[in-house]
PDB file of N, CA and C in Angstrom:
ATOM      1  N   UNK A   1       2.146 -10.613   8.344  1.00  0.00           N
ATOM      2  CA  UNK A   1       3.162  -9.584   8.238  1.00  0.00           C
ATOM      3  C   UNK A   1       3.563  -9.089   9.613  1.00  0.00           C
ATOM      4  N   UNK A   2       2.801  -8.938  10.259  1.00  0.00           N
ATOM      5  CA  UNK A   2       2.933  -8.334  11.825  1.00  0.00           C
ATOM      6  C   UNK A   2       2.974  -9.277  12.840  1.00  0.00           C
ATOM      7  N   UNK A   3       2.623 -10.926  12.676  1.00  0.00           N
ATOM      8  CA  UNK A   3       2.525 -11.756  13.574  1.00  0.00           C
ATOM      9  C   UNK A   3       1.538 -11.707  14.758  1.00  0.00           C
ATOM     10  N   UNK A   4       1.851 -12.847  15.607  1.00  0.00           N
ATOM     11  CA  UNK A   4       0.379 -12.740  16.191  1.00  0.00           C
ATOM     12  C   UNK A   4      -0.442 -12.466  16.845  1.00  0.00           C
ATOM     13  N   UNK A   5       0.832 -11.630  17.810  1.00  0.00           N
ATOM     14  CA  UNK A   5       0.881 -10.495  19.239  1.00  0.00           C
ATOM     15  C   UNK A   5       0.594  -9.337  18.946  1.00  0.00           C
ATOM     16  N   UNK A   6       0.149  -9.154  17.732  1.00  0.00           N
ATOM     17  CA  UNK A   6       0.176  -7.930  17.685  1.00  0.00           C
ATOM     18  C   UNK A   6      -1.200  -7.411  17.495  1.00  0.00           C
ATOM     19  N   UNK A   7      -1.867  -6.087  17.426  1.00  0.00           N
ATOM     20  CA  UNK A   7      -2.953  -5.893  17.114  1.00  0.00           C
ATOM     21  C   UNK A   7      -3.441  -4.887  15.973  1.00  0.00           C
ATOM     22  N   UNK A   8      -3.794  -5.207  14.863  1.00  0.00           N
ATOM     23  CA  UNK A   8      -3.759  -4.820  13.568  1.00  0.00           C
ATOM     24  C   UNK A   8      -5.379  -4.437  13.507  1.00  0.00           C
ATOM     25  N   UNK A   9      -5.367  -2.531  13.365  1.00  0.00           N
ATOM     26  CA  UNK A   9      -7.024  -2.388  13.047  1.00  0.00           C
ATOM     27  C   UNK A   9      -7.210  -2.539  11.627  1.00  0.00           C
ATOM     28  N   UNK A  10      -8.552  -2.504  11.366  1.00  0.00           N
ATOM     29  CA  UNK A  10      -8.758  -2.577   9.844  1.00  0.00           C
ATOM     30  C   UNK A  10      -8.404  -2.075   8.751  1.00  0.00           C
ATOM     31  N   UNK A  11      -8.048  -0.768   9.023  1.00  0.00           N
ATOM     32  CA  UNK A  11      -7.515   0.061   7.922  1.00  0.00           C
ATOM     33  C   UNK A  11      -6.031  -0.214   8.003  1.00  0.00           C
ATOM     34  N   UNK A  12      -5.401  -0.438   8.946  1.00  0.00           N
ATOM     35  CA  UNK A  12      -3.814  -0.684   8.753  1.00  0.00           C
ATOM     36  C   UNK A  12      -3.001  -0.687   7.769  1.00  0.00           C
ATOM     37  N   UNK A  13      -3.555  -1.488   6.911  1.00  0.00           N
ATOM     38  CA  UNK A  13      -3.002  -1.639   5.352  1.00  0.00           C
ATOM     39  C   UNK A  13      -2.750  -0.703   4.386  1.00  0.00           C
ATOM     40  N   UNK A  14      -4.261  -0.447   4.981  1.00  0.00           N
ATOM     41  CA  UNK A  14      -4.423   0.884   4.232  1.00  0.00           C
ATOM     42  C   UNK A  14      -3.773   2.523   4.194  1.00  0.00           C
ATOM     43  N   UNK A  15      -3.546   2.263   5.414  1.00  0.00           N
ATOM     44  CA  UNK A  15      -2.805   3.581   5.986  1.00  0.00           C
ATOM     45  C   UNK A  15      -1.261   3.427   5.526  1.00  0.00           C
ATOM     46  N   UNK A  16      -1.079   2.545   5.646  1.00  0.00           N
ATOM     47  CA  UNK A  16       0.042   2.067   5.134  1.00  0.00           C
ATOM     48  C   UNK A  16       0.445   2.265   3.640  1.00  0.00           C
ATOM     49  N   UNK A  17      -0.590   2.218   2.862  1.00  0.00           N
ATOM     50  CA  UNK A  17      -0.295   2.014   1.609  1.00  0.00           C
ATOM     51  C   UNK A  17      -0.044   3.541   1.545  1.00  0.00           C
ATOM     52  N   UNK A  18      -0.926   4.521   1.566  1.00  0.00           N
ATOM     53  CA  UNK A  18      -1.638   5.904   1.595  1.00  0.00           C
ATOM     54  C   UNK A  18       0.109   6.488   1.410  1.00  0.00           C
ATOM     55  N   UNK A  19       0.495   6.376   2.839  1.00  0.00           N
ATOM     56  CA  UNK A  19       1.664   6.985   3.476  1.00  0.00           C
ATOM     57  C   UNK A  19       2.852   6.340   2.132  1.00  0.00           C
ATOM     58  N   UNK A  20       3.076   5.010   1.728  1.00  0.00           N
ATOM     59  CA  UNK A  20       4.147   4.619   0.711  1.00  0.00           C
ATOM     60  C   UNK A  20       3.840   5.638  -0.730  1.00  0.00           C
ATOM     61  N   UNK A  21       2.401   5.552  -1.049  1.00  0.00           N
ATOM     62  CA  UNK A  21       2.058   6.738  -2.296  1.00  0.00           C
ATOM     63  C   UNK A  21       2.969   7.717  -1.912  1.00  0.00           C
ATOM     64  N   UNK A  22       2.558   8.389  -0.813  1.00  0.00           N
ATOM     65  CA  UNK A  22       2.691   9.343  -0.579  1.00  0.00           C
ATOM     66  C   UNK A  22       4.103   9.779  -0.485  1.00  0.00           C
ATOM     67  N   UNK A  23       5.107   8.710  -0.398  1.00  0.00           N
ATOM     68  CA  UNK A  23       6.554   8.616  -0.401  1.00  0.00           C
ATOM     69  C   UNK A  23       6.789   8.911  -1.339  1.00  0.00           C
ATOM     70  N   UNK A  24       6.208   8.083  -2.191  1.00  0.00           N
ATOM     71  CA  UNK A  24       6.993   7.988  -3.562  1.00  0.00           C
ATOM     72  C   UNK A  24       6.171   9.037  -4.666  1.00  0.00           C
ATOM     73  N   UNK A  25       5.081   9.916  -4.068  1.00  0.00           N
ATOM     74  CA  UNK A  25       4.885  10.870  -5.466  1.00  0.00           C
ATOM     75  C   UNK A  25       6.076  12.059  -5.388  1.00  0.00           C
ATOM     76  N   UNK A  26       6.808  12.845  -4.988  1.00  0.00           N
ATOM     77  CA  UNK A  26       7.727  13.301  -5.245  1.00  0.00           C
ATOM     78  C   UNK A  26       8.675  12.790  -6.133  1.00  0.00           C
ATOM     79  N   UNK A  27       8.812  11.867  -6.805  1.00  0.00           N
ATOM     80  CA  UNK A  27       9.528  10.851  -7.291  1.00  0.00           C
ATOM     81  C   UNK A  27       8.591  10.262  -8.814  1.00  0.00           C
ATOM     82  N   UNK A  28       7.167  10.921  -8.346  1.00  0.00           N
ATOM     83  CA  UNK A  28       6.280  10.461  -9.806  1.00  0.00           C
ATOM     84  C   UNK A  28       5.941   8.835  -9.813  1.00  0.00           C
ATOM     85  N   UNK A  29       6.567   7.894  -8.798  1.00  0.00           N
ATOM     86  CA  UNK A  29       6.135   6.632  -9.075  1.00  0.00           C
ATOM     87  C   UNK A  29       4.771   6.407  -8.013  1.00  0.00           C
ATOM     88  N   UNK A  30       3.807   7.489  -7.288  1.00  0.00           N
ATOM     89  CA  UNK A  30       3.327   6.605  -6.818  1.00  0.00           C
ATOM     90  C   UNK A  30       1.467   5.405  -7.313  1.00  0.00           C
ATOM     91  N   UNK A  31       2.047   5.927  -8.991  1.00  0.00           N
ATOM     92  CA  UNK A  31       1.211   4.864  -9.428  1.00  0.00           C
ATOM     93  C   UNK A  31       1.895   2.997  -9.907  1.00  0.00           C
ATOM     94  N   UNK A  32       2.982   3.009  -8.895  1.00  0.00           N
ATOM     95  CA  UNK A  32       3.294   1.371  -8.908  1.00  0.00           C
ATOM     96  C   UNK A  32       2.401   0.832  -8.101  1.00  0.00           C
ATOM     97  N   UNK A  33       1.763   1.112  -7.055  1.00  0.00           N
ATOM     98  CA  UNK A  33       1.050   0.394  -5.890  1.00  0.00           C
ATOM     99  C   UNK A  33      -0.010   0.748  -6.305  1.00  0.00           C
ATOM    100  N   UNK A  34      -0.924  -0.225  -7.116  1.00  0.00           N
ATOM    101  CA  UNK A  34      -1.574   0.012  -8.012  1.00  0.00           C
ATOM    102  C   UNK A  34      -3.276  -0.863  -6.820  1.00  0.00           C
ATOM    103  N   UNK A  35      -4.208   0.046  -7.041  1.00  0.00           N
ATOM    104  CA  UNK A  35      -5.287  -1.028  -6.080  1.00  0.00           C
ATOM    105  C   UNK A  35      -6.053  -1.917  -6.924  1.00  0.00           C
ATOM    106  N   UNK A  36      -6.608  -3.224  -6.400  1.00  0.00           N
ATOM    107  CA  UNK A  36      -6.858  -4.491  -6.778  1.00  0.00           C
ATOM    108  C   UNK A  36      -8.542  -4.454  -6.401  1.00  0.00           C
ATOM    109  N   UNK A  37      -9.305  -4.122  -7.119  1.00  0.00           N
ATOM    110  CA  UNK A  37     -10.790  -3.762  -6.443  1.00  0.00           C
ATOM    111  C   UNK A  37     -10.996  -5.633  -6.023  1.00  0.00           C
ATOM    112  N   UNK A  38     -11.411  -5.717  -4.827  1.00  0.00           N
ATOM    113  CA  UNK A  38     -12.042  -6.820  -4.448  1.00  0.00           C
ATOM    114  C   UNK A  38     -10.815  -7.646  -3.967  1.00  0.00           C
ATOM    115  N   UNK A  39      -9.626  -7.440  -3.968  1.00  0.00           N
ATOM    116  CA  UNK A  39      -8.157  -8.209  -3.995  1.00  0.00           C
ATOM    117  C   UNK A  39      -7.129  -7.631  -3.205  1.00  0.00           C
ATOM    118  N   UNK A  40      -7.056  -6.196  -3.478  1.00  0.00           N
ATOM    119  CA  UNK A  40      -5.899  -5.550  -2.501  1.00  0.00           C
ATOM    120  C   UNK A  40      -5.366  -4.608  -3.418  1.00  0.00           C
ATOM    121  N   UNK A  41      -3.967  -4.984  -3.370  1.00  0.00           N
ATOM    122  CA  UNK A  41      -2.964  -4.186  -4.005  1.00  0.00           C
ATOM    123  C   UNK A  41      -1.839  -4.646  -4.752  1.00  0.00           C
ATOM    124  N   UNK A  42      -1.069  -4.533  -5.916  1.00  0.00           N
ATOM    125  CA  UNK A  42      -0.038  -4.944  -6.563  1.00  0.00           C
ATOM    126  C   UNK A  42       0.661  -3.339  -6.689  1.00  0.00           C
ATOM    127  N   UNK A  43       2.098  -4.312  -6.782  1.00  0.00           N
ATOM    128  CA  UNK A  43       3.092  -3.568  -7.172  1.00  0.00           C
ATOM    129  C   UNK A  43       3.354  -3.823  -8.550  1.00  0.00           C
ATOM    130  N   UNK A  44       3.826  -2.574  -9.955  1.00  0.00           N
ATOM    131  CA  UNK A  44       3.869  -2.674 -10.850  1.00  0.00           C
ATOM    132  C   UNK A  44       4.972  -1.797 -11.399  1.00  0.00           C
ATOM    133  N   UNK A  45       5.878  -2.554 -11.691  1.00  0.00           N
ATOM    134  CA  UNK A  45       6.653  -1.541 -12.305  1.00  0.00           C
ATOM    135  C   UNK A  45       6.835  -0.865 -13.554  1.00  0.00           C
ATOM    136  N   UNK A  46       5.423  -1.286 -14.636  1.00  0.00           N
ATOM    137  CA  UNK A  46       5.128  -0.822 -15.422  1.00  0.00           C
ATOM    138  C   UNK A  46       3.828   0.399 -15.208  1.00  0.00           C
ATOM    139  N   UNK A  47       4.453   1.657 -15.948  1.00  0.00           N
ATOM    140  CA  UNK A  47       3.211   2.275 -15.755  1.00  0.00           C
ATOM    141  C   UNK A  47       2.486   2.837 -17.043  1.00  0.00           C
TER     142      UNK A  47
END
């Protein structure tokens, strides 16, 4: 996602995700970015 110059700490993703919730609960969706125990994360547009 970031390519190969770049330097990505561990949580990155994570912080990332945190901050998109965090967009979208004013809005009530931020249970689409749903977490993947052992896998990550999906997007769902069913809730």
């Amino acid at each position: 996602v970031w390519g190969g110059s770049v330097y990505v700490e561990e949580r990155t993703v994570d912080v990332h995700i945190r901050r998109l919730r965090k967009t979208l609960e004013p809005h009530q969706l931020e249970n689409m970015v749903q977490t993947v125990r052992g896998s990550g994360y999906r997007f769902s547009a069913s809730m």
